[in-house]
N, C-alpha and C. Protein backbone atom coordinates (compact mmCIF):
# COMPACT_ATOMS: atom_id res chain seq x y z
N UNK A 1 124.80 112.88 111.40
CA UNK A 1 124.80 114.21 111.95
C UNK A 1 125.24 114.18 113.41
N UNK A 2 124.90 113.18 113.64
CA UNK A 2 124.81 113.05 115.70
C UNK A 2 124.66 111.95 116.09
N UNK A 3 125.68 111.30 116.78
CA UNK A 3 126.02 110.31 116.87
C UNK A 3 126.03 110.42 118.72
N UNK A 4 125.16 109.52 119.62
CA UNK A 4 125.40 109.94 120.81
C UNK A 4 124.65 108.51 121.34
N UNK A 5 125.29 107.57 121.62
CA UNK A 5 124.84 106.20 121.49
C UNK A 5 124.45 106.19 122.89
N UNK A 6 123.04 105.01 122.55
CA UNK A 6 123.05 104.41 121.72
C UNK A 6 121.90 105.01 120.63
N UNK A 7 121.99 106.33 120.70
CA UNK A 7 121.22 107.22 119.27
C UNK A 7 121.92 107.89 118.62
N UNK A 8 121.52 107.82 116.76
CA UNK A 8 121.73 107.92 116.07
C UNK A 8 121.08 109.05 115.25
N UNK A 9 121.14 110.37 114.69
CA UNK A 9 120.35 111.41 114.53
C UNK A 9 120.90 111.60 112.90
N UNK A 10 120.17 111.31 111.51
CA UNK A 10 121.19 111.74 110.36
C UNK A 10 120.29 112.72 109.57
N UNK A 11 120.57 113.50 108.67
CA UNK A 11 120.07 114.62 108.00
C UNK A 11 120.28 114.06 106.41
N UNK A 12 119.07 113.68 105.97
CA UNK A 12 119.40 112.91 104.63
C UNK A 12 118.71 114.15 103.47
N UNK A 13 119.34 114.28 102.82
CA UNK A 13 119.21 115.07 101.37
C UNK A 13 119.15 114.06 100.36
N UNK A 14 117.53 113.63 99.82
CA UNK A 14 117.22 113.22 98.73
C UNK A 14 116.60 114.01 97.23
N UNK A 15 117.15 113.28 96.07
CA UNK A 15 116.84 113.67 94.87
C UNK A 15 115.97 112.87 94.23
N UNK A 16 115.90 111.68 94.82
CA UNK A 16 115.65 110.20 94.23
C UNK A 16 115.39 109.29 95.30
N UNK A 17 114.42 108.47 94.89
CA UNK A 17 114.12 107.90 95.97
C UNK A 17 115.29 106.35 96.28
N UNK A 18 114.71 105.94 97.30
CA UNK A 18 115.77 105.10 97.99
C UNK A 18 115.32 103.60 98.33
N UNK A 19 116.18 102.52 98.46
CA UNK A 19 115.92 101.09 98.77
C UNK A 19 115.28 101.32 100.07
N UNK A 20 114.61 99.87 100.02
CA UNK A 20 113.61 99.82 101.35
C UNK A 20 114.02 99.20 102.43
N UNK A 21 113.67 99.49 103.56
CA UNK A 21 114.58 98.86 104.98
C UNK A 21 113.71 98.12 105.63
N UNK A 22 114.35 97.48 106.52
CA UNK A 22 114.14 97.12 107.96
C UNK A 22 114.57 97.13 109.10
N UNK A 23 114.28 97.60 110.09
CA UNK A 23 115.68 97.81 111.23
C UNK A 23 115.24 97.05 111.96
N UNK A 24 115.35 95.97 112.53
CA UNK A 24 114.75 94.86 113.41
C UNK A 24 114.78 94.96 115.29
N UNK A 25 115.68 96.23 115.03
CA UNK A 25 115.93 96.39 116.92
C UNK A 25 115.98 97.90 117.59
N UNK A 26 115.63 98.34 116.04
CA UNK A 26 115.36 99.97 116.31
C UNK A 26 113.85 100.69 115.72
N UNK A 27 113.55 101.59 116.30
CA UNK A 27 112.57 102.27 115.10
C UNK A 27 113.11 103.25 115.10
N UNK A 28 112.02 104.14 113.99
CA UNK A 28 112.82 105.21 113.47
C UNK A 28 112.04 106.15 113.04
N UNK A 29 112.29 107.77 113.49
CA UNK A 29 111.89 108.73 113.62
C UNK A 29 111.65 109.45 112.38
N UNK A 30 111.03 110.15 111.61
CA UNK A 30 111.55 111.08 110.24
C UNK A 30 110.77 112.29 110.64
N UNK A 31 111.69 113.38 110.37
CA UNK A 31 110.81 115.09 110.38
C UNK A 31 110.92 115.04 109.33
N UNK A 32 110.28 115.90 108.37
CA UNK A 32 110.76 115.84 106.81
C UNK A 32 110.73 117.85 107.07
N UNK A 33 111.96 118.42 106.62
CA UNK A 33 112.51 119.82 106.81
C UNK A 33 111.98 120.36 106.07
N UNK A 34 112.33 119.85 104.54
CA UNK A 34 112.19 120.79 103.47
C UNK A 34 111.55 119.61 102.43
N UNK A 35 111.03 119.95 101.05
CA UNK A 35 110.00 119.20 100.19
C UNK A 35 109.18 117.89 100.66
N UNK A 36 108.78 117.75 99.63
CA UNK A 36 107.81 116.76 99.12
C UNK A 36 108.17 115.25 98.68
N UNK A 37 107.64 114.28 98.91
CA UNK A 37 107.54 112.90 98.69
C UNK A 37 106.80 111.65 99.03
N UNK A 38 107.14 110.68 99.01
CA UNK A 38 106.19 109.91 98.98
C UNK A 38 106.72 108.62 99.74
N UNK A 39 106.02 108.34 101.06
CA UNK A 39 106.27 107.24 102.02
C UNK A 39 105.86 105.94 102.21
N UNK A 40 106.52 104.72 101.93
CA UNK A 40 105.89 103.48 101.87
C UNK A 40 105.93 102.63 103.51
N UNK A 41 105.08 102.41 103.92
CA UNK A 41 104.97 101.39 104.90
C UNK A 41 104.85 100.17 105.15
N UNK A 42 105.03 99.50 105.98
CA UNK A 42 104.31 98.08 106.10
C UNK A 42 104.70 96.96 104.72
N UNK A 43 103.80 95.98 104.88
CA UNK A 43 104.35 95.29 103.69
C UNK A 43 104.95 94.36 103.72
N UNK A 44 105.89 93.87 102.47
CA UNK A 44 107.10 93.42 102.82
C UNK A 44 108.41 93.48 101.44
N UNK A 45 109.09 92.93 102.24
CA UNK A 45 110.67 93.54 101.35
C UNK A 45 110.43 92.28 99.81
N UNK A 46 110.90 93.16 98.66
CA UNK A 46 110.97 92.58 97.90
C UNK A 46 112.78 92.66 97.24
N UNK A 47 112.64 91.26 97.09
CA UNK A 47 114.28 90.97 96.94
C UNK A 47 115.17 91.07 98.24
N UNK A 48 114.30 90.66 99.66
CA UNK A 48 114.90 90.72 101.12
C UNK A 48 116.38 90.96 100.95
N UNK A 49 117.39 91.52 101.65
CA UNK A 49 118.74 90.97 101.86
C UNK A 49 119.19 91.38 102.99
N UNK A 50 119.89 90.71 103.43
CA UNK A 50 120.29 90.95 105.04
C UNK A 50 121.74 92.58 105.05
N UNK A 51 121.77 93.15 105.37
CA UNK A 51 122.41 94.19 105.43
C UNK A 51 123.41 94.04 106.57
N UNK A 52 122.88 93.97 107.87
CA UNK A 52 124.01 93.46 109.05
C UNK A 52 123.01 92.60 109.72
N UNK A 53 123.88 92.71 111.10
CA UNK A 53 122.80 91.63 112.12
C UNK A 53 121.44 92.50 112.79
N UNK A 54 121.08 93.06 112.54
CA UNK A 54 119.62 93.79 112.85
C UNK A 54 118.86 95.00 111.39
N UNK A 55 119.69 94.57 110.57
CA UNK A 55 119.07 95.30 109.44
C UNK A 55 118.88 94.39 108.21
N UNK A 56 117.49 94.78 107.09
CA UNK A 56 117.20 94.42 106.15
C UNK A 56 117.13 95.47 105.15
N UNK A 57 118.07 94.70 103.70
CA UNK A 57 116.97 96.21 103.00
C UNK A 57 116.27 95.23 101.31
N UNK A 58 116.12 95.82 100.80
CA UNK A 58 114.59 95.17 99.40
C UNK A 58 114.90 96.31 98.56
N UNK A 59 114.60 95.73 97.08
CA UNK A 59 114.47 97.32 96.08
C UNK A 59 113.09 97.58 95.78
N UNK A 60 112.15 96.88 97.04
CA UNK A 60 111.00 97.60 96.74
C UNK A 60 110.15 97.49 97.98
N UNK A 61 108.77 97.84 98.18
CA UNK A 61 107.89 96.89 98.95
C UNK A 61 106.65 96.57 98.27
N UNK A 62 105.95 95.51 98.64
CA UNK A 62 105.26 94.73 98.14
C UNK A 62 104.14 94.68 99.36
N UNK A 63 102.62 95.70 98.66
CA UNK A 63 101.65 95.38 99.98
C UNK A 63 101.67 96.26 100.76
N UNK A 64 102.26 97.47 100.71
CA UNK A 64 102.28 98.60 101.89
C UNK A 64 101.65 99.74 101.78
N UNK A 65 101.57 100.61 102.83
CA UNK A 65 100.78 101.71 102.35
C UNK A 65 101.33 102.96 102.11
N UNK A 66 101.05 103.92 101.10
CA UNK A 66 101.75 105.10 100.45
C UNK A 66 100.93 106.09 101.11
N UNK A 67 101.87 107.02 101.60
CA UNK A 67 101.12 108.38 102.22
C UNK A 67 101.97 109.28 101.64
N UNK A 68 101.75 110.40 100.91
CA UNK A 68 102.43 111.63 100.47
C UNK A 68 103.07 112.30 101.99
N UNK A 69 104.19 112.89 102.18
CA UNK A 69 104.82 113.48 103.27
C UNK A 69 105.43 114.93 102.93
N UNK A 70 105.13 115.96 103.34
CA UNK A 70 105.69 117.21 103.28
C UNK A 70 106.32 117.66 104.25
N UNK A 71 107.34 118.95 104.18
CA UNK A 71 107.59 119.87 105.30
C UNK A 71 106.22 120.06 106.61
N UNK A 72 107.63 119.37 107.47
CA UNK A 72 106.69 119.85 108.76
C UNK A 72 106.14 118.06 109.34
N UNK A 73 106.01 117.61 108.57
CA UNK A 73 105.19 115.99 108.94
C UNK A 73 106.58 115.44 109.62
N UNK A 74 106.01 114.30 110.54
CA UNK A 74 106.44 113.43 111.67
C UNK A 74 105.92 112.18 111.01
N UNK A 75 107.02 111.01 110.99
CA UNK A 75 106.44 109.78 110.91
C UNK A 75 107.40 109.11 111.19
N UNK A 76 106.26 108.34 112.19
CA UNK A 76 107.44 107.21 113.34
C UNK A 76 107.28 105.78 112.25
N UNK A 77 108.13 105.07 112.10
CA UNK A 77 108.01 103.84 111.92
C UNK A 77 108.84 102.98 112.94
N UNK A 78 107.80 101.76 113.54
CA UNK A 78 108.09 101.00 114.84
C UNK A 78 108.89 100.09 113.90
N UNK A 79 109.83 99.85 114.97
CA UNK A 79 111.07 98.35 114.62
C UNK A 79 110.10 97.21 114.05
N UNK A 80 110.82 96.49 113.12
CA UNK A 80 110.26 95.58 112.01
C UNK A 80 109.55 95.77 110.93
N UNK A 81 109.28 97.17 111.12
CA UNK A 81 108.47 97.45 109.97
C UNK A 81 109.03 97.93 108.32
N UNK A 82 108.91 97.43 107.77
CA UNK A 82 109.40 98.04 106.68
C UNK A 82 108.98 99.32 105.70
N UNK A 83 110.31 99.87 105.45
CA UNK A 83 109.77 101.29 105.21
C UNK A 83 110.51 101.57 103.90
N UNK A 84 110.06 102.82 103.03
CA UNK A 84 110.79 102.96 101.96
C UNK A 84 110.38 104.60 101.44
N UNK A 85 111.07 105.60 101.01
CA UNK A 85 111.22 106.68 100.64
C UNK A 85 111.17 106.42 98.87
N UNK A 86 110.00 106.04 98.02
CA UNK A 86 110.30 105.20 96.99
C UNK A 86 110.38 106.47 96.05
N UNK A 87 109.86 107.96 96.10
CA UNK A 87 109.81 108.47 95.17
C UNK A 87 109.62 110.23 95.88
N UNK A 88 110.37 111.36 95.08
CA UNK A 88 110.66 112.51 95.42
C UNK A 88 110.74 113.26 94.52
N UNK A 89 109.74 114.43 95.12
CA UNK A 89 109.13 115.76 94.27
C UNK A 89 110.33 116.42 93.98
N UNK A 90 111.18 116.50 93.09
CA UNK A 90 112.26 117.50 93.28
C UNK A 90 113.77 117.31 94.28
N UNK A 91 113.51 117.56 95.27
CA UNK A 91 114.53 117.39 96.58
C UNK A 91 113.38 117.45 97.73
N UNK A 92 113.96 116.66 98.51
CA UNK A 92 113.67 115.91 99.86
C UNK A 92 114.74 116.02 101.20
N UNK A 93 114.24 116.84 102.41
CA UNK A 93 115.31 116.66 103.01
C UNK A 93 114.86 116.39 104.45
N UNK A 94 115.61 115.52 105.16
CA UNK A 94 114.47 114.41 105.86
C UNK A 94 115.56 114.63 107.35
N UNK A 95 115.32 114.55 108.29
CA UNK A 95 115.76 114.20 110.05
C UNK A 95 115.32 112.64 110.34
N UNK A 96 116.60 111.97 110.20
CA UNK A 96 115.80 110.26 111.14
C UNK A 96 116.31 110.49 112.29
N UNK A 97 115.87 109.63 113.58
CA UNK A 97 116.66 109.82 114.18
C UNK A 97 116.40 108.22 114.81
N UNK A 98 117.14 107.39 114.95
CA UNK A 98 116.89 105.95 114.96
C UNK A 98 117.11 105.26 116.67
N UNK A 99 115.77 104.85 117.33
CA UNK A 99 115.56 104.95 118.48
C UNK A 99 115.60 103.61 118.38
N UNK A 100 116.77 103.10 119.56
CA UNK A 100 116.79 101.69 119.89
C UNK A 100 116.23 101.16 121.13
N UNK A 101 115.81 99.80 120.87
CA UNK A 101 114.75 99.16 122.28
C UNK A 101 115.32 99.54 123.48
């Protein structure tokens, strides 16, 4: 959406949920706009794979904690942490905005 380095602002429209990350030199912001879903934290990556030189992503996590997320909720996840959008009520439509050290 917005690109204004060294921040990064994207507007994600989910149907389905999504592989799990790691950003190793950024964290990362989420508003959630519009519906319902379900947020994984912490943990760790299952099936690790290196993505670039400061990113990881997994097709799952293993050990983390699930918090339901609606319109209107804020959730920061700090650099290294692994995160995952594993499952969505319908449609999901989410603000990251990815804050580097």
């Amino acid at each position: 959406m917005i690109q204004l380095a060294p921040y990064n602002i994207n507007m994600e429209h989910r149907i389905m949920g999504q592989a799990a990350a790691v950003h190793e030199k950024e964290a990362e912001l989420f508003y959630v706009i519009d519906g319902t879903g379900t947020i994984v934290t912490g943990g760790k990556l299952v099936e690790e794979k290196r993505t670039n030189d400061a990113n990881l992503s997994g097709t799952s996590i293993q050990g983390g904690v699930s918090k339901r997320i609606s319109k209107g909720d804020w959730i920061m996840v700090p650099e290294g942490v692994p995160h995952q959008i594993p499952q969505v009520e319908g449609a999901l439509t989410v603000m990251s905005l990815h804050l580097p050290r």
